[in-house]
PDB file of N, CA and C in Angstrom:
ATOM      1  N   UNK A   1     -13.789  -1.332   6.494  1.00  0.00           N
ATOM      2  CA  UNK A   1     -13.905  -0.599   5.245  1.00  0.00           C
ATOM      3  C   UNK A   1     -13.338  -1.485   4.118  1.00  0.00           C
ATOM      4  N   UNK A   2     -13.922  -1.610   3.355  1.00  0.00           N
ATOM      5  CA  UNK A   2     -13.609  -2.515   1.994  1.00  0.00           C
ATOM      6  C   UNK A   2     -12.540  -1.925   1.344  1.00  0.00           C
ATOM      7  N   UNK A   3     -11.631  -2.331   0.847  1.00  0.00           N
ATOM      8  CA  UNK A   3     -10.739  -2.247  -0.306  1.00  0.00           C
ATOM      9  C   UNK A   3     -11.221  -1.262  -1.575  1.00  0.00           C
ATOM     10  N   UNK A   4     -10.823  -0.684  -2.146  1.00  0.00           N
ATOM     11  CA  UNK A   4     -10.827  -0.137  -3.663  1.00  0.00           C
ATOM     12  C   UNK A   4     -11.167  -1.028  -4.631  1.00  0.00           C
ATOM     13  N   UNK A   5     -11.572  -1.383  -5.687  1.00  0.00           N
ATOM     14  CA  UNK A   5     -11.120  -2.090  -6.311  1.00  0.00           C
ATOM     15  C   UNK A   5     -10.144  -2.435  -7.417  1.00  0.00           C
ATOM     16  N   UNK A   6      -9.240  -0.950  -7.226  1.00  0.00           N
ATOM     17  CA  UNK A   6      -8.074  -0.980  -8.221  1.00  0.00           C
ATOM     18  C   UNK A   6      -7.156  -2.013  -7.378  1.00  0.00           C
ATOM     19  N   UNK A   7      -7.539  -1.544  -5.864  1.00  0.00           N
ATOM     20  CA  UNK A   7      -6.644  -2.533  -4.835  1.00  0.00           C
ATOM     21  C   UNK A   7      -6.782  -3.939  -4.818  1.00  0.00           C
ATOM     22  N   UNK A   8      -7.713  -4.176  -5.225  1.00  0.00           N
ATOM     23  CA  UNK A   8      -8.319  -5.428  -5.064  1.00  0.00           C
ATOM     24  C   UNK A   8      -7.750  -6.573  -6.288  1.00  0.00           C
ATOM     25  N   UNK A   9      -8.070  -5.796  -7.389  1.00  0.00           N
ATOM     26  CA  UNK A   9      -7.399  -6.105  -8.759  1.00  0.00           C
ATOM     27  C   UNK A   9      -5.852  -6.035  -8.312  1.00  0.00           C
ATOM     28  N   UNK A  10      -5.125  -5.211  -8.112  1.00  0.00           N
ATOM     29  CA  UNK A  10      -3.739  -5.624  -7.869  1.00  0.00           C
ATOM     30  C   UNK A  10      -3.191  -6.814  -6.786  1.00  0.00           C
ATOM     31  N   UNK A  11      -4.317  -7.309  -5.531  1.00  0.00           N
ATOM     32  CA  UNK A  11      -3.906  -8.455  -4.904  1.00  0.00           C
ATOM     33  C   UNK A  11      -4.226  -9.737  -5.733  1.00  0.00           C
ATOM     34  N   UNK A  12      -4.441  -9.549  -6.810  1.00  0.00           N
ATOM     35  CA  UNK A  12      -4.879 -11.053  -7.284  1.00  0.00           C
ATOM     36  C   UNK A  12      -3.464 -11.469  -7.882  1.00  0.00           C
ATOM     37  N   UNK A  13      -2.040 -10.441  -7.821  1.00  0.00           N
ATOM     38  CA  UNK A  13      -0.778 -11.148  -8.254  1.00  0.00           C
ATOM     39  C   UNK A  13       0.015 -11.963  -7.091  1.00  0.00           C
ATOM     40  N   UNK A  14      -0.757 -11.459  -5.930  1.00  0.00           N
ATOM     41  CA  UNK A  14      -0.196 -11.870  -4.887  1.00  0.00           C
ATOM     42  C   UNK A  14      -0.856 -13.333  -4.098  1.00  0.00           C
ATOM     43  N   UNK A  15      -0.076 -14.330  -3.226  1.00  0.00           N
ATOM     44  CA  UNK A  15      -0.975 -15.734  -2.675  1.00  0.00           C
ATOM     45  C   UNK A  15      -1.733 -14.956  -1.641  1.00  0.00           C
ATOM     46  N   UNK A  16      -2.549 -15.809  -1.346  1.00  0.00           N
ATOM     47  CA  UNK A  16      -3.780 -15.625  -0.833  1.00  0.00           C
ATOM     48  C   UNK A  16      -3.053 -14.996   0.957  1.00  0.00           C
ATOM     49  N   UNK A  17      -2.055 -16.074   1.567  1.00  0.00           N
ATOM     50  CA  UNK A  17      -1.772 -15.258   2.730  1.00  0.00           C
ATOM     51  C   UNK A  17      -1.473 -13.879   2.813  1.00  0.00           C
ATOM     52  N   UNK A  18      -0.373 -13.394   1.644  1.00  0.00           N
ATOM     53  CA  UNK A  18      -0.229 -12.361   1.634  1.00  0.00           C
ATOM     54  C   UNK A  18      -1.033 -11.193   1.464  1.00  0.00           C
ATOM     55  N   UNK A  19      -2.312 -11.550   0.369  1.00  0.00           N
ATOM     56  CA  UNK A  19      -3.592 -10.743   0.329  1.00  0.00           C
ATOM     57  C   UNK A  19      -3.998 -10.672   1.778  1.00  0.00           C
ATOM     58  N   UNK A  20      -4.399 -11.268   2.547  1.00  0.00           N
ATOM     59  CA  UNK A  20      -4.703 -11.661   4.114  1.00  0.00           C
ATOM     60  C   UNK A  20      -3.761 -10.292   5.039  1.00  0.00           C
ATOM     61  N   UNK A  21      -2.168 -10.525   4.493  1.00  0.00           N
ATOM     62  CA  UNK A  21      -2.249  -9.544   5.469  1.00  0.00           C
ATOM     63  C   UNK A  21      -2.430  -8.225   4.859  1.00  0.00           C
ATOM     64  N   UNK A  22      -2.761  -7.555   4.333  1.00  0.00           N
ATOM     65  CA  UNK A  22      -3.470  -6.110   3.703  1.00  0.00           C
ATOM     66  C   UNK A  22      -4.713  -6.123   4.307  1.00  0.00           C
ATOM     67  N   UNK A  23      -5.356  -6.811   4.777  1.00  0.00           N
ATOM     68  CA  UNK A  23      -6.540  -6.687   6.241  1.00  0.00           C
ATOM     69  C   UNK A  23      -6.146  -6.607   6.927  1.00  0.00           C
ATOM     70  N   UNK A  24      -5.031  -6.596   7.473  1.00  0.00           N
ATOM     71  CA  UNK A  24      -4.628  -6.166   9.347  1.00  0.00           C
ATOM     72  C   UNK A  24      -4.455  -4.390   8.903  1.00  0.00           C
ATOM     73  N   UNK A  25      -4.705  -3.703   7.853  1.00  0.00           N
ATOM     74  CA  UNK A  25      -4.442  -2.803   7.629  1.00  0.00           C
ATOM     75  C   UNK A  25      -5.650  -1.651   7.802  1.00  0.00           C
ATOM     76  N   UNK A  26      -6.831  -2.666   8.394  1.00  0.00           N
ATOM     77  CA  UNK A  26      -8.331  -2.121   8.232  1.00  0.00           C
ATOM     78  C   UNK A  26      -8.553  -0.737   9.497  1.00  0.00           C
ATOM     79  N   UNK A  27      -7.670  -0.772  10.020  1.00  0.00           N
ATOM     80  CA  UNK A  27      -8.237   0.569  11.112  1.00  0.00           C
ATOM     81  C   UNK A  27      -7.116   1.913  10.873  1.00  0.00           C
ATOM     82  N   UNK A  28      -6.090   1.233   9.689  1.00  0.00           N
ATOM     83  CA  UNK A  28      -5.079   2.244   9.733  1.00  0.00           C
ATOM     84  C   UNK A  28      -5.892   3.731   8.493  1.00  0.00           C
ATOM     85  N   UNK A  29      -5.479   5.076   8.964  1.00  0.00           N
ATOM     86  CA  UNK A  29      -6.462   5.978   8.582  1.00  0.00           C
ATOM     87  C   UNK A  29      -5.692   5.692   6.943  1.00  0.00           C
ATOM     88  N   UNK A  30      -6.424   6.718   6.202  1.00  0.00           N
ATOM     89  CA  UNK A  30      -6.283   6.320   4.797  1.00  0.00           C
ATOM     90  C   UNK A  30      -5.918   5.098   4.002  1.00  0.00           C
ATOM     91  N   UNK A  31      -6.806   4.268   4.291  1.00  0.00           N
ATOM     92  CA  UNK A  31      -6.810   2.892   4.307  1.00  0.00           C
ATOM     93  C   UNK A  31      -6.213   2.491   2.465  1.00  0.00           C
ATOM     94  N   UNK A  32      -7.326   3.284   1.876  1.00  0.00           N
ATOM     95  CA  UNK A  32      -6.836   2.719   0.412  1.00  0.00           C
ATOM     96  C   UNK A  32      -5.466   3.668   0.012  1.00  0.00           C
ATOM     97  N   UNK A  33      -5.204   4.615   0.233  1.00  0.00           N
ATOM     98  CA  UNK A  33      -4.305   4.898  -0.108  1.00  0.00           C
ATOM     99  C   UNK A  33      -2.998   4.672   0.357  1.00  0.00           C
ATOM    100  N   UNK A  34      -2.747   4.138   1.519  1.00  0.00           N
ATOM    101  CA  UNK A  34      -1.368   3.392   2.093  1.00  0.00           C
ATOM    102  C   UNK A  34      -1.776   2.283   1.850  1.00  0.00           C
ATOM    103  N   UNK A  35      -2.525   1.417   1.353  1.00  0.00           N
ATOM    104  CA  UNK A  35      -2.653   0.017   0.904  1.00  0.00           C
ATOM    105  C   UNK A  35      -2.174   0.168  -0.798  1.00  0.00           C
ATOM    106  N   UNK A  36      -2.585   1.341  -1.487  1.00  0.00           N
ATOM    107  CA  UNK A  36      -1.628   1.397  -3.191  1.00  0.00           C
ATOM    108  C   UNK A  36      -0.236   1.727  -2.606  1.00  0.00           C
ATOM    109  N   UNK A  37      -0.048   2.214  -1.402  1.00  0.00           N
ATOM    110  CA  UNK A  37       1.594   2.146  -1.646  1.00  0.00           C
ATOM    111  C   UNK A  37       2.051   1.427  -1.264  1.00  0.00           C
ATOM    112  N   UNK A  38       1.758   0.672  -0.289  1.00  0.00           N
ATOM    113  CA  UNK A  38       1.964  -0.889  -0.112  1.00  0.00           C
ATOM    114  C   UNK A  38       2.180  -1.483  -1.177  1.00  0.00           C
ATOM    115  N   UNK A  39       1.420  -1.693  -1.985  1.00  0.00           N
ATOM    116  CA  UNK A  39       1.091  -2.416  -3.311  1.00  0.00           C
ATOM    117  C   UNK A  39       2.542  -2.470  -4.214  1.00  0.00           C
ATOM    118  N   UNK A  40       2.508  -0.932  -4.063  1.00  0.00           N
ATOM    119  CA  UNK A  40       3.510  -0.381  -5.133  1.00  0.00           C
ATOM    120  C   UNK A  40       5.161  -0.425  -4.561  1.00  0.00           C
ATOM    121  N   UNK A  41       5.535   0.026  -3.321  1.00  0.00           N
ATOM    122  CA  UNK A  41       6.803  -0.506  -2.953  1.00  0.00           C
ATOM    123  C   UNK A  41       7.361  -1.749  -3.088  1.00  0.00           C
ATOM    124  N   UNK A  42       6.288  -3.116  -2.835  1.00  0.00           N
ATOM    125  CA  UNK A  42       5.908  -4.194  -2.707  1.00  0.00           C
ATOM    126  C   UNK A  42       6.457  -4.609  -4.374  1.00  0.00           C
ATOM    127  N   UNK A  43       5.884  -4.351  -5.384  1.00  0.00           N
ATOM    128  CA  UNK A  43       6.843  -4.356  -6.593  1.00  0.00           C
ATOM    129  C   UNK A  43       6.037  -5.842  -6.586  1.00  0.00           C
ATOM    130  N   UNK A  44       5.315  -6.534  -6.489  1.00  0.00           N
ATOM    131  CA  UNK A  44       4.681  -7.840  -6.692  1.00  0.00           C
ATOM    132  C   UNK A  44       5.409  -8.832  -5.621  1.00  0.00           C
ATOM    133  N   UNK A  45       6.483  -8.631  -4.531  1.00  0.00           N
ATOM    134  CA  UNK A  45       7.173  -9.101  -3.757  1.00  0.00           C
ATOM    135  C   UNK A  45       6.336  -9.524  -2.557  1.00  0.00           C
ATOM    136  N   UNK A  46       5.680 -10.832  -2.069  1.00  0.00           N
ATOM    137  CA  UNK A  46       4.857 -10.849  -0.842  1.00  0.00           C
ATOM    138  C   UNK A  46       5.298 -10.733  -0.065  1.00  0.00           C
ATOM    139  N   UNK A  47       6.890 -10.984   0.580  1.00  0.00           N
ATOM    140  CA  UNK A  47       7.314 -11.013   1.537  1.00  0.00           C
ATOM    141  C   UNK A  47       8.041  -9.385   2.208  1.00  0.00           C
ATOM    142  N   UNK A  48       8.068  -8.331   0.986  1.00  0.00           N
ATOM    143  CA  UNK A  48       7.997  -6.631   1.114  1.00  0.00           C
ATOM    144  C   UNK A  48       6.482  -6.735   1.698  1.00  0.00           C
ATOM    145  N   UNK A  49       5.470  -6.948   0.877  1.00  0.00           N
ATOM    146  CA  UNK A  49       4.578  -6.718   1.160  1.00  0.00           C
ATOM    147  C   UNK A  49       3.800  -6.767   2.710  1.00  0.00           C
ATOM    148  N   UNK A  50       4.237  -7.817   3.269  1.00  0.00           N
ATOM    149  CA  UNK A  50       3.875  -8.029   4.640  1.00  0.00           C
ATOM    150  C   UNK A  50       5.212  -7.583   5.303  1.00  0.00           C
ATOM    151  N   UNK A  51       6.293  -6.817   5.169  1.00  0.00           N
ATOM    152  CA  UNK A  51       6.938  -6.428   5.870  1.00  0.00           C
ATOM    153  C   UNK A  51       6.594  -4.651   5.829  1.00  0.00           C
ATOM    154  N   UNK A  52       5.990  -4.208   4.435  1.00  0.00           N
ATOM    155  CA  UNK A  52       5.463  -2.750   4.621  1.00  0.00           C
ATOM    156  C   UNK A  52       3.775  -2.753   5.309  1.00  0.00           C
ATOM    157  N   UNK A  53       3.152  -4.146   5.287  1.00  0.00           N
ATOM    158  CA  UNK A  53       2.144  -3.870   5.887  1.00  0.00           C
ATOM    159  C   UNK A  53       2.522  -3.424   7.928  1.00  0.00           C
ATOM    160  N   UNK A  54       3.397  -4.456   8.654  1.00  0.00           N
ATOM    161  CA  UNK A  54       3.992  -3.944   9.703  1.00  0.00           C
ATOM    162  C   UNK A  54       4.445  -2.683   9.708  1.00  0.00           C
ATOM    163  N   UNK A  55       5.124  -2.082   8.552  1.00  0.00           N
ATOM    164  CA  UNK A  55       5.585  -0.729   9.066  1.00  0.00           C
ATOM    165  C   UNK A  55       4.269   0.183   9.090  1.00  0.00           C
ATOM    166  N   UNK A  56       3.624  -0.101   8.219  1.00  0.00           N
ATOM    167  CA  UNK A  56       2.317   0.883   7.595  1.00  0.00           C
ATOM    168  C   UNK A  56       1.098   0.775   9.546  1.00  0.00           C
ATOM    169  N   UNK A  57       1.838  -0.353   9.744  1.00  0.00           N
ATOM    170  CA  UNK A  57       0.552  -0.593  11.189  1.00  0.00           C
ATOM    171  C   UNK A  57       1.110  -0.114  12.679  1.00  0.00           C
ATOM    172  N   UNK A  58       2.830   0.449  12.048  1.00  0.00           N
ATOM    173  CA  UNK A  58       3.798   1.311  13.512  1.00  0.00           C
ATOM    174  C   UNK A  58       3.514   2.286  12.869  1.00  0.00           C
ATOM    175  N   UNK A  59       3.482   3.362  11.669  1.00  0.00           N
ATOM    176  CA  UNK A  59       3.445   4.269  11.097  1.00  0.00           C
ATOM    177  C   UNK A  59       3.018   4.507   9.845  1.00  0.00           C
ATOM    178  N   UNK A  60       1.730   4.377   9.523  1.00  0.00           N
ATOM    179  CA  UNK A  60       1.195   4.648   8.239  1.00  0.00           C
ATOM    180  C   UNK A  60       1.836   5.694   7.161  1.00  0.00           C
ATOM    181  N   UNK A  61       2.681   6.874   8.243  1.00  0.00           N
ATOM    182  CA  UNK A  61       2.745   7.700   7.077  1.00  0.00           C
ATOM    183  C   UNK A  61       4.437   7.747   6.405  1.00  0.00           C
ATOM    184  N   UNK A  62       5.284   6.586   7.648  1.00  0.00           N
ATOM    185  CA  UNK A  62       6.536   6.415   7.203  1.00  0.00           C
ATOM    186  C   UNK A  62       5.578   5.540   5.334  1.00  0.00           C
ATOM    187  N   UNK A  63       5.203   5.144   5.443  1.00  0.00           N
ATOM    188  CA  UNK A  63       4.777   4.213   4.022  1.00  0.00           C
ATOM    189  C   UNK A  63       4.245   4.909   2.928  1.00  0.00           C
ATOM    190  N   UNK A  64       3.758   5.867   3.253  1.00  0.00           N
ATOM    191  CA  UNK A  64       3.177   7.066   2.254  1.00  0.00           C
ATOM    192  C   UNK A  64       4.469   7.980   1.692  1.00  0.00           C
ATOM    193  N   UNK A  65       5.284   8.462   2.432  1.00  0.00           N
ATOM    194  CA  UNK A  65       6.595   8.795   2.609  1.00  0.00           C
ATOM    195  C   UNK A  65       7.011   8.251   1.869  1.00  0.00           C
ATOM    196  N   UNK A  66       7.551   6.779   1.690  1.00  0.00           N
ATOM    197  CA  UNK A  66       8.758   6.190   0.903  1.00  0.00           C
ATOM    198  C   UNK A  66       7.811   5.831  -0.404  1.00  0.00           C
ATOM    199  N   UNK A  67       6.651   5.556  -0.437  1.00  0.00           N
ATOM    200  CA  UNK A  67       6.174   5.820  -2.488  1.00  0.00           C
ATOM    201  C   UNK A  67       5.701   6.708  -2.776  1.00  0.00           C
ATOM    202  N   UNK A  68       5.367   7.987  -2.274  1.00  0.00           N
ATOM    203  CA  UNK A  68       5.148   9.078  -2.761  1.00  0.00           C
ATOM    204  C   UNK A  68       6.374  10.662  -2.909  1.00  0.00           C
ATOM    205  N   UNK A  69       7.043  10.297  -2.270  1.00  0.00           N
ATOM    206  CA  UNK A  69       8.409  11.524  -2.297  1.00  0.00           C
ATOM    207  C   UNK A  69       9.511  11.032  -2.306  1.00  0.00           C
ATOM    208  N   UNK A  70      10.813  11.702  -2.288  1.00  0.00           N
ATOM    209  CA  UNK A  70      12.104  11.544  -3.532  1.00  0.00           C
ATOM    210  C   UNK A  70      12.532  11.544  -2.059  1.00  0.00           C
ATOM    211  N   UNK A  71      12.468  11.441  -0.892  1.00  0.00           N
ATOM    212  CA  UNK A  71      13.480  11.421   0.259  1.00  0.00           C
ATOM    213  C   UNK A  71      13.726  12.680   0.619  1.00  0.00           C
ATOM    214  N   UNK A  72      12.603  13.492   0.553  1.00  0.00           N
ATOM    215  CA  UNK A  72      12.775  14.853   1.261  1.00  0.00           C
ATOM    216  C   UNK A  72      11.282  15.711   0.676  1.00  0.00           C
ATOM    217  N   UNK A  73      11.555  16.752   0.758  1.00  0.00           N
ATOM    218  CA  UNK A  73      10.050  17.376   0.517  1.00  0.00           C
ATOM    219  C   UNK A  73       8.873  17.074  -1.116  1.00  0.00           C
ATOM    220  N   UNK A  74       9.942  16.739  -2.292  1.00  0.00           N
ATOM    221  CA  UNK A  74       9.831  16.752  -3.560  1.00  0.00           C
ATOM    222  C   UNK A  74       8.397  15.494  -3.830  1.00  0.00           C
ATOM    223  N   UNK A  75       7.164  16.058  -4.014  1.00  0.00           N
ATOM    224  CA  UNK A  75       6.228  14.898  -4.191  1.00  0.00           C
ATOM    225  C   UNK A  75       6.267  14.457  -5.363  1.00  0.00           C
ATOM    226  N   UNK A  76       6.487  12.981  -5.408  1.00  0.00           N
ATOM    227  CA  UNK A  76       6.743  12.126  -6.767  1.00  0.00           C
ATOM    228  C   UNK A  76       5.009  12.012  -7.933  1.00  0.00           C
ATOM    229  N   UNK A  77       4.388  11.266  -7.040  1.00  0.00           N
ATOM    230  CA  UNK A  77       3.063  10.345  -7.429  1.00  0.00           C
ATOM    231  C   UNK A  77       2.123  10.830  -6.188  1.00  0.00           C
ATOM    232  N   UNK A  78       1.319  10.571  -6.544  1.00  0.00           N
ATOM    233  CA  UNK A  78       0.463  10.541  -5.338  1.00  0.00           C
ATOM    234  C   UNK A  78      -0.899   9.149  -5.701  1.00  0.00           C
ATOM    235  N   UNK A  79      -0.810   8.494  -4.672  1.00  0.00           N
ATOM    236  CA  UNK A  79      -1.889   6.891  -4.296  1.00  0.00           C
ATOM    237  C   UNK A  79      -3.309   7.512  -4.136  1.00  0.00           C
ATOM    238  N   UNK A  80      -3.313   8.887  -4.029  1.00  0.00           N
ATOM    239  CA  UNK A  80      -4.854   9.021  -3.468  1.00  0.00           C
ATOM    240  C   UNK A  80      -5.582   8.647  -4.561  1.00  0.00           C
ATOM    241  N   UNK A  81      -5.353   8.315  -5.476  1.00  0.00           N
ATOM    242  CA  UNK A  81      -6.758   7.946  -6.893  1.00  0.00           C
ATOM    243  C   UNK A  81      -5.859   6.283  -6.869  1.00  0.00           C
ATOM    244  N   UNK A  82      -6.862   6.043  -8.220  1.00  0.00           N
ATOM    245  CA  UNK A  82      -6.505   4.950  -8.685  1.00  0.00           C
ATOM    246  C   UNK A  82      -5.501   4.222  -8.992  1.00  0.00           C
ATOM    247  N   UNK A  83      -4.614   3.316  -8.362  1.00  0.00           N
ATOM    248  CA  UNK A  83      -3.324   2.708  -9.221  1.00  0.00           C
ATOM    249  C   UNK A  83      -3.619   2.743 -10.591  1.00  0.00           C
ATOM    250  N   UNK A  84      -4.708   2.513 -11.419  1.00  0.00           N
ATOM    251  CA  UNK A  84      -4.459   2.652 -12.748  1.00  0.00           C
ATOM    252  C   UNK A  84      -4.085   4.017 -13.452  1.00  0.00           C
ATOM    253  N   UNK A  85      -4.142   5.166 -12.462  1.00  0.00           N
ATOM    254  CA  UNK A  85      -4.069   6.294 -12.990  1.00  0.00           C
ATOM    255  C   UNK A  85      -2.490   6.530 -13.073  1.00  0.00           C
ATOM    256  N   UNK A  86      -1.494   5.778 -12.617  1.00  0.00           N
ATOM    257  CA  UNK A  86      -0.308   6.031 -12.361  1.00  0.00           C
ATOM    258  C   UNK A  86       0.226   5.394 -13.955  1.00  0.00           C
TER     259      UNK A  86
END
């Protein structure tokens, strides 16, 4: 499944390996939307970035979890649309 292209536009801050690993991310379910929170925990950091892509590939939804809610039930943002909408 292809990328978004809000997603796509946000890997161009990142080197090319690190874009690379956001494809090992291709069978995990809600693909574009734990790939914007990837994005977004990640803070432009490649080396977060491929350390939330591993967590996102033991548990997709621990990663949805830590950029979308305050550390308990309270929903912050939500990734399901566009990073530009944030």
């Amino acid at each position: 499944m292809p990328l978004p292209p809000d997603v796509e536009r946000a890997l161009l801050a990142y080197p090319e390996a690190a874009r690379s690993e956001l494809a090992r991310l291709e069978d995990v379910p809600e693909l574009a939307r734990v790939a914007r929170c990837v994005l977004y925990l990640a803070g432009g950091d490649p080396e977060k970035l491929v350390q939330l892509v591993v967590a996102a590939r033991t548990d997709y939804r621990d990663v949805i979890w830590w950029a979308e809610y305050d550390g308990g039930e309270t929903c912050l943002r939500s990734f399901m649309g566009p990073l530009d909408d944030l």
